[in-house]
Protein backbone atom coordinates (compact mmCIF):
# COMPACT_ATOMS: atom_id res chain seq x y z
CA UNK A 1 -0.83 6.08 0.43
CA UNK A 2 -3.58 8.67 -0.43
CA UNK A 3 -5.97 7.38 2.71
CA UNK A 4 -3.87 8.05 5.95
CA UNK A 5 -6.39 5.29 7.41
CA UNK A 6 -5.12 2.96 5.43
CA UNK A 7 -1.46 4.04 5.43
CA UNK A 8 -2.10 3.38 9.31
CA UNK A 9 -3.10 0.00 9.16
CA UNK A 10 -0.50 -1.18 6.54
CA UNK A 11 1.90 0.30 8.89
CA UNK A 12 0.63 -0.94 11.75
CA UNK A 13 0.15 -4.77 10.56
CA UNK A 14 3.35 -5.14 8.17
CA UNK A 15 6.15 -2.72 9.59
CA UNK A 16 5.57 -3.03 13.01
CA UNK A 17 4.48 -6.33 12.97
CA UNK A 18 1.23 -6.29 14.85
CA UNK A 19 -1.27 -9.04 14.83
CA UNK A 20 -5.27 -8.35 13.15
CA UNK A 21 -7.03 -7.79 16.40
CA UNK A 22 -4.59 -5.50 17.93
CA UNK A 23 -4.03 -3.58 14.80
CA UNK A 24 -8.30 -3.29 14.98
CA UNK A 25 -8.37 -2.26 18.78
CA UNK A 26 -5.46 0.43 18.35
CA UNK A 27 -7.71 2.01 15.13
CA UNK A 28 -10.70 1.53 17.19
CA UNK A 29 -12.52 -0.97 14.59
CA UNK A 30 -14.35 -4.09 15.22
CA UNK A 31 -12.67 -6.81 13.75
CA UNK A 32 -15.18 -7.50 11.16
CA UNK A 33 -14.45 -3.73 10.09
CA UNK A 34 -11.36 -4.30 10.45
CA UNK A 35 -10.85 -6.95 7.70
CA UNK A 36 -12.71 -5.23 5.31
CA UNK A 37 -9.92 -2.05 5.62
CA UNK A 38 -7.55 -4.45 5.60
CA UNK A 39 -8.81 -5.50 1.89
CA UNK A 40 -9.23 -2.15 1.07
CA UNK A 41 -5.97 -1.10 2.59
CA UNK A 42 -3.79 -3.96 0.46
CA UNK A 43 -5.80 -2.95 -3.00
CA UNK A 44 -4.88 0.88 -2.39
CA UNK A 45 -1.08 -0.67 -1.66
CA UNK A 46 -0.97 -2.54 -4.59
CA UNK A 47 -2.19 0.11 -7.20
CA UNK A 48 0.32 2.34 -5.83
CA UNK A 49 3.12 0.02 -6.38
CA UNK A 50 1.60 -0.91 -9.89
CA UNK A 51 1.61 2.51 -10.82
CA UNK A 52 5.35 3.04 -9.35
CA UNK A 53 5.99 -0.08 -11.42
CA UNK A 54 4.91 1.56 -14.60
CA UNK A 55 6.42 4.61 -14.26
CA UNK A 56 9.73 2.79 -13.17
CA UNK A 57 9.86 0.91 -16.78
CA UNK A 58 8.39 4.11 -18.23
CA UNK A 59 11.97 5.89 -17.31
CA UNK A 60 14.28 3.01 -17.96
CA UNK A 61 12.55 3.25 -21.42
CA UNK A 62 13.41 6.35 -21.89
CA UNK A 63 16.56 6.46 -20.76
CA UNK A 64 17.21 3.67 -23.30
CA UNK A 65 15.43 5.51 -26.22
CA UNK A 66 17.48 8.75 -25.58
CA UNK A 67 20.93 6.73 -25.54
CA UNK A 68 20.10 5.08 -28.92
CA UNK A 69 19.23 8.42 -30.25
């Protein structure tokens, strides 16, 4: 993820399992801070995996087109 803030919390709260308020206190945010990362954290995710999506079925298209050629 392009904000290493962000890549910290998503880490921090779905890898290693930690809950809200200790994933706030170890990034030093009060928990109403916190949350709104958190949004902005899982919107950054989820464009990244749209766009790794895209360019996924982007390849398998081509890969297609250039064996029907």
């Amino acid at each position: 993820m392009p904000n290493a803030r962000y890549r910290e919390l998503i880490r921090l709260r779905y890898m290693e399992e930690l809950n809200n308020e200790l994933v706030a206190k170890i990034l030093g945010l009060s928990i109403d801070n916190y949350y709104n990362k958190h949004l902005l954290a899982k919107r950054q995710f989820i464009t990244l995996l749209e766009i790794i999506i895209c360019l996924l079925i982007i390849n398998a298209l081509q890969r297609k087109c250039e064996k029907s050629a």
